[in-house]
N, C-alpha and C. Protein backbone atom coordinates (compact mmCIF):
# COMPACT_ATOMS: atom_id res chain seq x y z
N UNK A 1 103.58 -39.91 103.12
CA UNK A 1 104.62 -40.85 102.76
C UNK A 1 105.98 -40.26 103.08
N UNK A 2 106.83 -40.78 103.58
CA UNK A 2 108.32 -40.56 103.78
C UNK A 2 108.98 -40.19 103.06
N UNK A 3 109.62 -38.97 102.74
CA UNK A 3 110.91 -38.15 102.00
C UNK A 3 111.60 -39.46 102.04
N UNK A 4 112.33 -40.26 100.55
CA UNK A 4 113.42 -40.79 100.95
C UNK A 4 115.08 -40.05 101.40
N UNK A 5 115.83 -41.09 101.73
CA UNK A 5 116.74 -40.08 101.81
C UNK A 5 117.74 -40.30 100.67
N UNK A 6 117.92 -38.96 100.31
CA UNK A 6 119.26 -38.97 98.97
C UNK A 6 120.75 -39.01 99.25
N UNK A 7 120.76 -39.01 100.52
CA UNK A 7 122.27 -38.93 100.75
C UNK A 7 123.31 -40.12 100.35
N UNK A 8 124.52 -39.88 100.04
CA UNK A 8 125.26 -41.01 99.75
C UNK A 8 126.30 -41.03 98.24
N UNK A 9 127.28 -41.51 98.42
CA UNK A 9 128.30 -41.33 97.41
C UNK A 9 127.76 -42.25 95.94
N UNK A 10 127.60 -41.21 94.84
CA UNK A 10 127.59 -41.95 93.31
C UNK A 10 127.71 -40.90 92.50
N UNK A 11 128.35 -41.19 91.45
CA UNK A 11 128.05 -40.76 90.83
C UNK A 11 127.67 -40.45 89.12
N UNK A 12 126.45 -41.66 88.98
CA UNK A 12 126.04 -41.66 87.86
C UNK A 12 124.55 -42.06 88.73
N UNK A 13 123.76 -41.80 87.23
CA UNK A 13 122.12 -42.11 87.85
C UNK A 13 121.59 -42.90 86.55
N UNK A 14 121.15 -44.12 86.55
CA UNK A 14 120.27 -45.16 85.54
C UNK A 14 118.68 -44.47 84.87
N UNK A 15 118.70 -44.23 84.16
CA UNK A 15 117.22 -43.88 83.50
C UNK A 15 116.57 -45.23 82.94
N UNK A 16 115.19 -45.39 83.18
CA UNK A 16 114.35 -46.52 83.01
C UNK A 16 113.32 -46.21 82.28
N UNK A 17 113.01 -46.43 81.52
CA UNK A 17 111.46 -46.21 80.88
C UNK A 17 110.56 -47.47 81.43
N UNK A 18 109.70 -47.51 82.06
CA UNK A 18 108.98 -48.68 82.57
C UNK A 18 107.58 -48.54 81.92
N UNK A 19 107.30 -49.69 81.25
CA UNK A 19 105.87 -49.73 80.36
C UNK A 19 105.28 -50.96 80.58
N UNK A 20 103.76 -51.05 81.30
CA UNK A 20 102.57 -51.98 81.19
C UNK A 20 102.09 -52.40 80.36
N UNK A 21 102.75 -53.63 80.02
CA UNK A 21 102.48 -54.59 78.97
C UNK A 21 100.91 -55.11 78.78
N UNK A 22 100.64 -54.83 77.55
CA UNK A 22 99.53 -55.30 76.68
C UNK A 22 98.22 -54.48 77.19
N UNK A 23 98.31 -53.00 76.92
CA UNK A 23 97.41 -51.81 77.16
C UNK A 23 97.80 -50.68 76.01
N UNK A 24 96.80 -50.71 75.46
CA UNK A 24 96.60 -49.70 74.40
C UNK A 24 95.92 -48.42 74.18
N UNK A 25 96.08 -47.42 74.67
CA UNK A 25 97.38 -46.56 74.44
C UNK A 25 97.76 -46.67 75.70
N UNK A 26 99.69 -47.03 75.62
CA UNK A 26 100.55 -47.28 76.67
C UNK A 26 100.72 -46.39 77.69
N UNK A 27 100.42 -47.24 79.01
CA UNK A 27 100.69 -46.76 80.37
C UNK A 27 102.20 -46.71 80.92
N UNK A 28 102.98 -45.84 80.33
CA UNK A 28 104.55 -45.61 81.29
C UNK A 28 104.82 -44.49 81.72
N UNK A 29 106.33 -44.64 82.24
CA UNK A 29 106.89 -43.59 83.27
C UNK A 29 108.58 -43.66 82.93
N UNK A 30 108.71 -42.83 83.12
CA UNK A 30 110.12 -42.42 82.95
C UNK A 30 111.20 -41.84 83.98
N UNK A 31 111.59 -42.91 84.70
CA UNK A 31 112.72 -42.49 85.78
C UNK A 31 114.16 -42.26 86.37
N UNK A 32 114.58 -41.94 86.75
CA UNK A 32 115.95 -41.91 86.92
C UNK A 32 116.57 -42.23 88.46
N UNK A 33 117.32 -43.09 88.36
CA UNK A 33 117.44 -43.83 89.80
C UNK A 33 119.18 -43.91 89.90
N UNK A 34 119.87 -43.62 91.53
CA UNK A 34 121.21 -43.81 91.61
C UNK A 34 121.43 -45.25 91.08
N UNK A 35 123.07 -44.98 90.41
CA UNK A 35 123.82 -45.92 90.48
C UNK A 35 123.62 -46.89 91.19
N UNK A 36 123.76 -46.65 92.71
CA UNK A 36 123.90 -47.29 93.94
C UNK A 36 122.78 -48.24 94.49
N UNK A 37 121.43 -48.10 93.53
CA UNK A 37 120.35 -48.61 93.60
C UNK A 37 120.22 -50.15 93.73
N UNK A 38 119.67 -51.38 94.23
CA UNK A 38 119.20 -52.19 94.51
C UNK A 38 118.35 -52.81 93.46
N UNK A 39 118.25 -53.89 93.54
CA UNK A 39 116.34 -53.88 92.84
C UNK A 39 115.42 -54.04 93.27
N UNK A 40 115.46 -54.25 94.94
CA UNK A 40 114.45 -53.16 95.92
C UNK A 40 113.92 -52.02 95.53
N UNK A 41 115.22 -51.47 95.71
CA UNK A 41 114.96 -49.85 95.93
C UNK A 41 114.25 -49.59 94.55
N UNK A 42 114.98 -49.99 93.00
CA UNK A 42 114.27 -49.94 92.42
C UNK A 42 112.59 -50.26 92.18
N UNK A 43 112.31 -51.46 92.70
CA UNK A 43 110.92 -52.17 93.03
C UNK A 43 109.93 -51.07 93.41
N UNK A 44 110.44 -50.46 94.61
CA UNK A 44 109.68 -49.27 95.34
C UNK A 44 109.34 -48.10 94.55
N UNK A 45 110.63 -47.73 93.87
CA UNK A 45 110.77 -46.64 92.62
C UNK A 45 109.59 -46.82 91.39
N UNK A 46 109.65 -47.62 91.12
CA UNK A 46 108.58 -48.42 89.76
C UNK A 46 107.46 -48.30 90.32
N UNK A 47 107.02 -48.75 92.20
CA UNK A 47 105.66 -48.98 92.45
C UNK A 47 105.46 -47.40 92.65
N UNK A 48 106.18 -46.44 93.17
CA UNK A 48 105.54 -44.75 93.32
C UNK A 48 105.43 -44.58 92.02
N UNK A 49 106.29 -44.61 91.19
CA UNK A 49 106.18 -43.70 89.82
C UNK A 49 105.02 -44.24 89.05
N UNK A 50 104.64 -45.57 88.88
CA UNK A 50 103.11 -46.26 88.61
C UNK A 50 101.89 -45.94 89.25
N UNK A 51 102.00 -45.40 90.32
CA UNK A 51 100.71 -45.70 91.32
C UNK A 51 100.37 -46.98 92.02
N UNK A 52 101.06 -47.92 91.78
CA UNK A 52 100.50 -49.04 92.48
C UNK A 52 100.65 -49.09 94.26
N UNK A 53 100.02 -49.89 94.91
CA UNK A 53 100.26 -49.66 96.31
C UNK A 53 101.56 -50.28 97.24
N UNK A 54 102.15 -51.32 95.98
CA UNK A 54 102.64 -52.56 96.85
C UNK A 54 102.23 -53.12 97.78
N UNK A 55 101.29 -53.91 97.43
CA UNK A 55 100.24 -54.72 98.28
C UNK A 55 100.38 -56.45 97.76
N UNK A 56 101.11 -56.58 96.63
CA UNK A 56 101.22 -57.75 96.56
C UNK A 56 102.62 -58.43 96.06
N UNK A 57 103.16 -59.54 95.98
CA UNK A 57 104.52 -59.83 95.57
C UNK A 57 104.66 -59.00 94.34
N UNK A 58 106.03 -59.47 93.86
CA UNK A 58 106.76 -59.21 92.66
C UNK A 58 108.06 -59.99 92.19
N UNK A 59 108.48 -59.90 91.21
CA UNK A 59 110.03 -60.17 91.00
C UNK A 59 110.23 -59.13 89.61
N UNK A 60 111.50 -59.30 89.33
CA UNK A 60 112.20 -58.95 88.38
C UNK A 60 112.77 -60.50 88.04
N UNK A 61 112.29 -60.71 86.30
CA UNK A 61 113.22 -61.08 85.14
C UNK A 61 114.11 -60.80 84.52
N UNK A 62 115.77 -61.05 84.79
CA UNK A 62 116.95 -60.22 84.29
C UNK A 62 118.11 -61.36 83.66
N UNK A 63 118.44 -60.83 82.76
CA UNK A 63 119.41 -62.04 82.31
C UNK A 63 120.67 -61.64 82.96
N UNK A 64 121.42 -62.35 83.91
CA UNK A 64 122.63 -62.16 84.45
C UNK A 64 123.83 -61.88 83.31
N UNK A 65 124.48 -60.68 83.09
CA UNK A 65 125.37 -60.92 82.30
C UNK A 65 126.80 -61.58 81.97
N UNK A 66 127.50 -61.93 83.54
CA UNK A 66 128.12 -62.68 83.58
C UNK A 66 128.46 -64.09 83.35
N UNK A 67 126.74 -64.69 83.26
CA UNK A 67 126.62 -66.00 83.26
C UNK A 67 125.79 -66.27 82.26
N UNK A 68 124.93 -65.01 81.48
CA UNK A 68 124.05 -65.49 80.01
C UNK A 68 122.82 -66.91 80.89
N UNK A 69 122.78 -66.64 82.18
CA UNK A 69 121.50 -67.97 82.58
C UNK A 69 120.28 -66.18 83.15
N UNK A 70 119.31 -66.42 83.05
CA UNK A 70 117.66 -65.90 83.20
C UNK A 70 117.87 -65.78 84.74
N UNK A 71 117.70 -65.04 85.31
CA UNK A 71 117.43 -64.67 87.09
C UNK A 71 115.94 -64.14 87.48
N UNK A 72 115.51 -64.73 88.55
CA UNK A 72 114.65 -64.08 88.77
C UNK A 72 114.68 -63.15 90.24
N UNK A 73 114.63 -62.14 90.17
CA UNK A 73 115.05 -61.51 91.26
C UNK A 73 113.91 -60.75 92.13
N UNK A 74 113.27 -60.77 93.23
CA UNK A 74 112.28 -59.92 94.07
C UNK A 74 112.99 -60.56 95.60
N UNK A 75 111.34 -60.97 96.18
CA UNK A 75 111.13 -61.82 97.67
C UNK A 75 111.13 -63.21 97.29
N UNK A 76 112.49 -63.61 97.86
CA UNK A 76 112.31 -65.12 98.11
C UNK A 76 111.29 -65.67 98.95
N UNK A 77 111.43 -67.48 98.72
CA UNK A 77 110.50 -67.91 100.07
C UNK A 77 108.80 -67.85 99.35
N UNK A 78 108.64 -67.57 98.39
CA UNK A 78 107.22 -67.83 97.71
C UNK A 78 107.25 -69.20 96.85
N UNK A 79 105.88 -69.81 97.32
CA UNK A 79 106.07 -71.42 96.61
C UNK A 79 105.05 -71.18 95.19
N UNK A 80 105.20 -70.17 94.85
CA UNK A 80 104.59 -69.82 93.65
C UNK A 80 105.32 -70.12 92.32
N UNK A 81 106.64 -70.22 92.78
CA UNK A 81 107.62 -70.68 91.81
C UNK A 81 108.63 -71.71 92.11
N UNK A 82 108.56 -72.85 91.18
CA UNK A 82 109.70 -73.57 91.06
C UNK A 82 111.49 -73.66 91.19
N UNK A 83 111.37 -71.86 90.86
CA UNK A 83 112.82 -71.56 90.26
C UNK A 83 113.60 -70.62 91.63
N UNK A 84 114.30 -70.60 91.74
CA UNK A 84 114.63 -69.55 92.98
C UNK A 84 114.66 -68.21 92.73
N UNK A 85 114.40 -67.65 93.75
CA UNK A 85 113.78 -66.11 93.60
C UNK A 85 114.99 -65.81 94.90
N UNK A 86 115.50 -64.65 93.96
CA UNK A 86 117.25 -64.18 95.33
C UNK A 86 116.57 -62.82 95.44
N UNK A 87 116.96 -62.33 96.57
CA UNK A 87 116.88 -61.39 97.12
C UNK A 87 117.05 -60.28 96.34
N UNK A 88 116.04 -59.10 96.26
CA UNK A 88 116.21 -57.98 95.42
C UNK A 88 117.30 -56.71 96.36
N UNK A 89 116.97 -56.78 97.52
CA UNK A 89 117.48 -56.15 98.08
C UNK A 89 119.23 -56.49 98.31
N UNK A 90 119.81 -57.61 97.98
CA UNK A 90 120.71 -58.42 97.50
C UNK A 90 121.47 -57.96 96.52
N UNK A 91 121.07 -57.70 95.73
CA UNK A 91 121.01 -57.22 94.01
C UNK A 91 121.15 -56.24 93.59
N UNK A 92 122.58 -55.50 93.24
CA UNK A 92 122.35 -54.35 93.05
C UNK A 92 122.19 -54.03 91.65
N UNK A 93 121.80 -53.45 90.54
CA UNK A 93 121.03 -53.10 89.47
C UNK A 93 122.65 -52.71 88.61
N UNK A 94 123.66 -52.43 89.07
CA UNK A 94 124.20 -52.12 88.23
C UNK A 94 125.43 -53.03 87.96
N UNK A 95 125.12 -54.45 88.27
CA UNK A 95 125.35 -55.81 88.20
C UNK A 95 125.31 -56.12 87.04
N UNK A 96 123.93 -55.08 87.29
CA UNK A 96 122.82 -56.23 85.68
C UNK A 96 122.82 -55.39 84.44
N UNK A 97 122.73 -54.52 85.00
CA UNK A 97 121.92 -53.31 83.56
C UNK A 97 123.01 -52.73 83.25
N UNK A 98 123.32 -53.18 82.15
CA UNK A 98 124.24 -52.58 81.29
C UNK A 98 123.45 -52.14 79.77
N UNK A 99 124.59 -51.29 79.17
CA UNK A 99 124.07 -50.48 77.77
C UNK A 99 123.29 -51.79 76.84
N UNK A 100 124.19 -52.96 76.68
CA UNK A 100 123.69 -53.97 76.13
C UNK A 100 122.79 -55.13 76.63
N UNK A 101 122.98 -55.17 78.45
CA UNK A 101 121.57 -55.74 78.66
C UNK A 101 120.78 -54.94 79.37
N UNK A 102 120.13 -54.56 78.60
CA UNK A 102 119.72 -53.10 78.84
C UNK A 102 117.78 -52.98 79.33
N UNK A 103 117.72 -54.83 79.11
CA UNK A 103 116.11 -55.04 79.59
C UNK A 103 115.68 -55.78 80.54
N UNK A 104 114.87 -56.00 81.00
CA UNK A 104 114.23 -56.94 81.89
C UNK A 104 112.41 -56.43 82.30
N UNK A 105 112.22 -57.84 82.68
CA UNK A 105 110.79 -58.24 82.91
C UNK A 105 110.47 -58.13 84.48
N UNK A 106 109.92 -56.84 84.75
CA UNK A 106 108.82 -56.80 86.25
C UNK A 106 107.52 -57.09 86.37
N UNK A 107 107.31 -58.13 87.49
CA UNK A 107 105.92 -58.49 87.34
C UNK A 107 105.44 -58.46 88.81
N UNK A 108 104.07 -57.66 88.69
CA UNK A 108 103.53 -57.14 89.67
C UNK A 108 102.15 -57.65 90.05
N UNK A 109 102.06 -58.26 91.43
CA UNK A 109 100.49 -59.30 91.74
C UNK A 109 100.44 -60.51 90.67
N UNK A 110 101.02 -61.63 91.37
CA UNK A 110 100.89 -62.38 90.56
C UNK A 110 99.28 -63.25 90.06
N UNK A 111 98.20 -62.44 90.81
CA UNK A 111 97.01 -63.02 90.64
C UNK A 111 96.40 -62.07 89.55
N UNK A 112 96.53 -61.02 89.42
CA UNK A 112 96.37 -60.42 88.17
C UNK A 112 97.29 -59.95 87.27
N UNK A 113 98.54 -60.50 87.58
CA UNK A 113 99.73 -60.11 86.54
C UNK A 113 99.79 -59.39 85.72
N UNK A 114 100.26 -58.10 86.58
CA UNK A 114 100.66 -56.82 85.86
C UNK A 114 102.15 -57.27 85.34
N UNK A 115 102.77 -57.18 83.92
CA UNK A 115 103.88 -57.48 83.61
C UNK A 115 104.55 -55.91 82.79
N UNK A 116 105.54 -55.91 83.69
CA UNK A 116 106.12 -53.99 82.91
C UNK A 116 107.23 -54.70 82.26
N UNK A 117 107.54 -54.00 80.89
CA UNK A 117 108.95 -53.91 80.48
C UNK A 117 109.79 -53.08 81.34
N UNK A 118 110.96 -53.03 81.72
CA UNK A 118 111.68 -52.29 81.96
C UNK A 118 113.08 -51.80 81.15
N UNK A 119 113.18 -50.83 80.91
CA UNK A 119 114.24 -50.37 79.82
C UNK A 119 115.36 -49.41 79.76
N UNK A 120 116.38 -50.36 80.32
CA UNK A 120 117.51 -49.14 80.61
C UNK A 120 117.85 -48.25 79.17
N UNK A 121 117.45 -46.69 79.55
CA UNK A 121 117.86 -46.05 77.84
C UNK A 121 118.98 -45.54 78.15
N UNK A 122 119.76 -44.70 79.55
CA UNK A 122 120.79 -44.25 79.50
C UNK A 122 121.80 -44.17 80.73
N UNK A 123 122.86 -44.20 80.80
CA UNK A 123 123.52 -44.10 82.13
C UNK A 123 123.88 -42.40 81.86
N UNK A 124 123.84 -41.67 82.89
CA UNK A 124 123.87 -40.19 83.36
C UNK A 124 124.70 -39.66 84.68
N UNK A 125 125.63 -38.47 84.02
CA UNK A 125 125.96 -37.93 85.24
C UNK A 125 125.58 -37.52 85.98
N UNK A 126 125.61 -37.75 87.61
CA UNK A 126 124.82 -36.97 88.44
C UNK A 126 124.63 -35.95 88.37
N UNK A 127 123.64 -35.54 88.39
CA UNK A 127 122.92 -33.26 88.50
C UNK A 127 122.95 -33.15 90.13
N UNK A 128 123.92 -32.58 90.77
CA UNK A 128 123.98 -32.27 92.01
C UNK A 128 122.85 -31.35 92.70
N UNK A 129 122.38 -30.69 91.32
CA UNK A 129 121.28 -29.75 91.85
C UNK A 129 119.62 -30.69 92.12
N UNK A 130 120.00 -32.21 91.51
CA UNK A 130 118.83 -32.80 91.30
C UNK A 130 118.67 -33.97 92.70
N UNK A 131 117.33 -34.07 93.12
CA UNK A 131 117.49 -35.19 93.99
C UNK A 131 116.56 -36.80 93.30
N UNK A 132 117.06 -37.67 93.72
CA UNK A 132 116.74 -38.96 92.68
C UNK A 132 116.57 -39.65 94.15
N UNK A 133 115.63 -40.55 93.75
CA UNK A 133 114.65 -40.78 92.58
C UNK A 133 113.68 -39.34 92.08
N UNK A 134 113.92 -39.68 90.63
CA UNK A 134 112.75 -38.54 90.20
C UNK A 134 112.16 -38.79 88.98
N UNK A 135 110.86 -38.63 88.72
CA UNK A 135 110.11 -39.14 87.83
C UNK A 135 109.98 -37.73 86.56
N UNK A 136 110.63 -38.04 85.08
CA UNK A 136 111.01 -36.60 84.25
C UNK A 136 109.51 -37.56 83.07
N UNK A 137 109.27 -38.30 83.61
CA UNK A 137 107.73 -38.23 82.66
C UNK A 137 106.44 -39.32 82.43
N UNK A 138 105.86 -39.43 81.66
CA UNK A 138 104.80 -40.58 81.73
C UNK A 138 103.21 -40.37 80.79
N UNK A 139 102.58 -41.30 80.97
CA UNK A 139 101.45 -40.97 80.21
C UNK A 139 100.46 -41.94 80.69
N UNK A 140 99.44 -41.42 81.13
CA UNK A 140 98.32 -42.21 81.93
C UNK A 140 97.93 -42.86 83.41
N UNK A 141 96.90 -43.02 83.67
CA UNK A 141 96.61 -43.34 84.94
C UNK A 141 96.89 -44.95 85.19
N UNK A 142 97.37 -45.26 86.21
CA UNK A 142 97.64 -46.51 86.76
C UNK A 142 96.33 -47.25 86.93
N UNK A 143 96.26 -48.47 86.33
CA UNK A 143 94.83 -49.42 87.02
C UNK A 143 94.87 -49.55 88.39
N UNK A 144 93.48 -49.45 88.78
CA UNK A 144 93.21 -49.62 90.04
C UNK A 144 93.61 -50.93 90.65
N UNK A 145 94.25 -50.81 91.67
CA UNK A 145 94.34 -52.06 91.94
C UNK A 145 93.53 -53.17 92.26
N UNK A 146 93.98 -54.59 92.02
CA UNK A 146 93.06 -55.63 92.12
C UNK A 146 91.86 -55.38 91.14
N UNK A 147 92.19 -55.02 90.02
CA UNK A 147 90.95 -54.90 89.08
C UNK A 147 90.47 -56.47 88.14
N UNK A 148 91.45 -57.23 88.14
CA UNK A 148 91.92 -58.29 87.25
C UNK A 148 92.17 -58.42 86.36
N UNK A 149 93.63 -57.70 85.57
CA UNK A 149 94.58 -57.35 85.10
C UNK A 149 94.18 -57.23 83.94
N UNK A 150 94.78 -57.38 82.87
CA UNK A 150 94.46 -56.56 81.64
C UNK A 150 93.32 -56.41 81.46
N UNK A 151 92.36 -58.17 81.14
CA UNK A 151 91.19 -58.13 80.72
C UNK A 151 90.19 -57.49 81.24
N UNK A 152 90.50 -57.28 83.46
CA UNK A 152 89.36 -57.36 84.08
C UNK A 152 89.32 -55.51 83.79
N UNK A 153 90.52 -55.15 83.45
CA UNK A 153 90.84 -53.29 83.34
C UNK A 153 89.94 -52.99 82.35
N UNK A 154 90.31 -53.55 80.81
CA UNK A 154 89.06 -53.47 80.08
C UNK A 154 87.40 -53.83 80.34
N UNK A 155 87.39 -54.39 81.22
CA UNK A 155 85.91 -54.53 82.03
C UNK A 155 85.42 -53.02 82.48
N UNK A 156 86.46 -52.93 83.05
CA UNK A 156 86.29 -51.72 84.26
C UNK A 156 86.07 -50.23 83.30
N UNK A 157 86.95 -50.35 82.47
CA UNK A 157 86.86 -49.03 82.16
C UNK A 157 85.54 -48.67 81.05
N UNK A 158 85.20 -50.15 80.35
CA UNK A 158 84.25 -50.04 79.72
C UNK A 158 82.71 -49.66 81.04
N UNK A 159 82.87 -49.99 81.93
CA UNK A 159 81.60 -49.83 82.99
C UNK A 159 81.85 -48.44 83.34
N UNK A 160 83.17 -47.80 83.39
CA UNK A 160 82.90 -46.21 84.32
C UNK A 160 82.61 -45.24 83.05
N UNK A 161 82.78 -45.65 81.89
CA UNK A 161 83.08 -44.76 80.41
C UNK A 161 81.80 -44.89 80.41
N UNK A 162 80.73 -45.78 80.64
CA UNK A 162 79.33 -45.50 80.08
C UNK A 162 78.37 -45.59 81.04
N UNK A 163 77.67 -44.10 81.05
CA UNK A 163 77.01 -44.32 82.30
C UNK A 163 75.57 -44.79 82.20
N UNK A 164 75.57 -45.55 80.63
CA UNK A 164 74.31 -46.53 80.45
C UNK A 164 75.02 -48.02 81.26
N UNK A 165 75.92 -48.22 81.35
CA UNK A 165 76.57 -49.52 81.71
C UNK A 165 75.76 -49.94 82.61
N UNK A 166 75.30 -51.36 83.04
CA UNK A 166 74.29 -51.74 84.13
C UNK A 166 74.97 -52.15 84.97
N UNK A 167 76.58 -51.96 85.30
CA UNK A 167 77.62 -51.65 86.49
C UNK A 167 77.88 -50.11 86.49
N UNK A 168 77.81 -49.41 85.74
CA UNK A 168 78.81 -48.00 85.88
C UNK A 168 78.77 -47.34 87.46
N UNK A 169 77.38 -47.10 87.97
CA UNK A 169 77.73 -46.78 89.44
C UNK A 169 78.28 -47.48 90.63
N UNK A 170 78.09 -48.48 90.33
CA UNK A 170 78.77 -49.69 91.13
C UNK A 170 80.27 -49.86 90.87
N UNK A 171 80.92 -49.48 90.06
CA UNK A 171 82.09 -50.08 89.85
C UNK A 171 82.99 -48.27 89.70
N UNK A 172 82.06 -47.49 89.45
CA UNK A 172 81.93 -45.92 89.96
C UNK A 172 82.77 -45.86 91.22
N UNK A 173 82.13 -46.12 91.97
CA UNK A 173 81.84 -46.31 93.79
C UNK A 173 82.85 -47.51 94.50
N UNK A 174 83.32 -48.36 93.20
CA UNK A 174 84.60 -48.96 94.02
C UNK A 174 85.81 -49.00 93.68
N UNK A 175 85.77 -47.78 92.76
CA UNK A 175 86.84 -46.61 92.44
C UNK A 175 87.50 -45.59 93.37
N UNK A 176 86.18 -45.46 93.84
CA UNK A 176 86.58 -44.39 94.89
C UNK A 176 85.76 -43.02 94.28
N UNK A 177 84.42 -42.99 93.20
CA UNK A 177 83.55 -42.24 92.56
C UNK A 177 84.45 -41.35 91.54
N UNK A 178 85.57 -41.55 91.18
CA UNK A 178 86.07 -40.54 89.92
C UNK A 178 87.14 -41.62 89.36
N UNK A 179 87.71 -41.84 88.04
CA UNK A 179 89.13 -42.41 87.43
C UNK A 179 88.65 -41.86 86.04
N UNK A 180 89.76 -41.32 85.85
CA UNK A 180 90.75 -40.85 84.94
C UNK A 180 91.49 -41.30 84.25
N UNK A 181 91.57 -42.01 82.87
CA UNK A 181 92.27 -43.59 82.59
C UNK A 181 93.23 -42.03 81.90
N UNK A 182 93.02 -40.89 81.70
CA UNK A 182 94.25 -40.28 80.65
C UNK A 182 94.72 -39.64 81.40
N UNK A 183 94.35 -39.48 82.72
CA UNK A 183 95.13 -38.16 83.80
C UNK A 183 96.76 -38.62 84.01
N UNK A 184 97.66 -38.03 84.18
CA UNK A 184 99.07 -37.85 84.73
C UNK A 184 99.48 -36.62 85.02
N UNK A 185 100.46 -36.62 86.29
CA UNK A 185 101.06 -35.69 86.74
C UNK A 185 102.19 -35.95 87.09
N UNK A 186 103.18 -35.99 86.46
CA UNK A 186 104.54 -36.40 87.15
C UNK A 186 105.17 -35.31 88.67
N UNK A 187 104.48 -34.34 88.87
CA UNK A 187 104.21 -33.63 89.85
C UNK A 187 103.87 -34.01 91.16
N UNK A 188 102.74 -35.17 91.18
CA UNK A 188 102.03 -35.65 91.75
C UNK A 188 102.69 -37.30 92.48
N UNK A 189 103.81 -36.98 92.06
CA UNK A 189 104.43 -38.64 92.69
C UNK A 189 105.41 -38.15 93.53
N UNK A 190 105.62 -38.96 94.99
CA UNK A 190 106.12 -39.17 95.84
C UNK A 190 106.97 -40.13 96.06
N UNK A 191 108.41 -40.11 95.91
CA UNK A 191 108.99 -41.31 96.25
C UNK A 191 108.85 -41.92 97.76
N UNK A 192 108.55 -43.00 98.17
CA UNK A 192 109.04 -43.58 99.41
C UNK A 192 110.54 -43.76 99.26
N UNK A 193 110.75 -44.17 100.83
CA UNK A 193 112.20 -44.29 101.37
C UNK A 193 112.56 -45.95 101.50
N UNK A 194 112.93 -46.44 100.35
CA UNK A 194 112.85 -48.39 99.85
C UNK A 194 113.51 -49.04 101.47
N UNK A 195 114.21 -48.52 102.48
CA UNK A 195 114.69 -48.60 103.34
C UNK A 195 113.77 -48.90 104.28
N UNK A 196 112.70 -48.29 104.17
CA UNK A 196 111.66 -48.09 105.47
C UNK A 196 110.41 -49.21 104.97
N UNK A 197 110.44 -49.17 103.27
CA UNK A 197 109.22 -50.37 102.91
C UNK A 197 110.30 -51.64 102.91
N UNK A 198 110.94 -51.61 103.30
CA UNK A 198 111.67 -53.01 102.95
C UNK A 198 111.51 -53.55 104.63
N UNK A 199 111.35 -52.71 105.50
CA UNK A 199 111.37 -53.04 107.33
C UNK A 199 109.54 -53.14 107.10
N UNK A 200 109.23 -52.53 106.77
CA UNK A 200 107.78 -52.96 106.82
C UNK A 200 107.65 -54.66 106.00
N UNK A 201 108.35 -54.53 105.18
CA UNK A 201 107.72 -55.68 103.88
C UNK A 201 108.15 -57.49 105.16
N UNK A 202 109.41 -57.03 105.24
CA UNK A 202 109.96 -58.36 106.35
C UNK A 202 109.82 -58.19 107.31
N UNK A 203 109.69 -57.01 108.42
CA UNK A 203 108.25 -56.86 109.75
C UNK A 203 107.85 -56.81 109.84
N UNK A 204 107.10 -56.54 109.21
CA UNK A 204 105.43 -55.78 109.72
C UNK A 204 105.17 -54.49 110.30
């Protein structure tokens, strides 16, 4: 995966706590992203620090603070919704996220609707010694993708946890033969470069 690049004038960095709604004991991550950020760039940020692949739409739910009206912000141009969907890459995050609106709703594959809180806890001076995006924590393994979302996860994990299950090797094996629902490594994450998935996402 591509080093993003950090270069560029800011100087403050947004911390996010991002948590997968309605999973017990909670799947989040804890990140810190420039000022200067997007809600692209963020988008990309959320999908490395999760594990997910970005393989399927998304938006962000944000209440505009200027105008107190609900936004929905990702990839326009999907007839999945009624409401207009503006450009994330459009959008820069520090528009929106302020100390007091300090939340919003990401939702990921809308056929198994993964829905994260997202939670601005602090605005921060830049650490010159630090490069961002960078992930300072988390707890648990990301669902596999395309599993069928909350309920189908509880399927799944009940079949690999018991190896009386009359799926466990089968559903073993389209895992990829090992998961880990408690493993994390904040070590282990790679940011992409939101620049380079954003030319893939509208080229190909």
């Amino acid at each position: 995966m591509a080093r993003i690049s950090r270069e560029g004038k800011y100087h403050r960095v947004y911390q996010f706590k991002i948590s997968l709604k309605g999973i017990k004991p909670s799947i989040w991550r804890r990140i810190q992203v420039p000022e200067t950020y997007t809600f692209w760039d963020l988008h990309v940020a959320i999908q490395d620090a999760m594990g997910w692949t970005d393989s399927h739409l998304h938006h962000f739910e944000i209440k505009n603070p200027l105008t107190g009206a609900r936004e929905e912000i990702g990839i326009p141009g999907d007839d999945f919704f009624e409401v207009e969907i503006k450009p994330g890459w459009k959008r820069k995050i520090a528009k929106y996220f302020t100390i007091k609106n300090d939340k919003a709703l990401y939702v990921y594959d809308y056929g198994d609707d993964w829905q994260h809180s997202v939670k601005l806890e602090k605005i921060l001076p830049r650490n010159e010694s630090s490069e961002y995006p960078v992930c300072i924590g988390g707890a648990r393994e990301c669902p596999p993708e395309d599993c069928g979302g909350i309920w189908g996860y509880a399927d799944f994990l009940e079949a690999i946890m018991d190896p009386r299950h009359p799926s466990h090797r089968e559903t073993l094996e389209w895992a990829g033969g090992d998961f880990d629902p408690e493993a994390f490594d904040k070590r282990n994450i790679i940011f992409d470069d939101p620049k380079e998935r954003l030319k893939y996402a509208l080229y190909g």
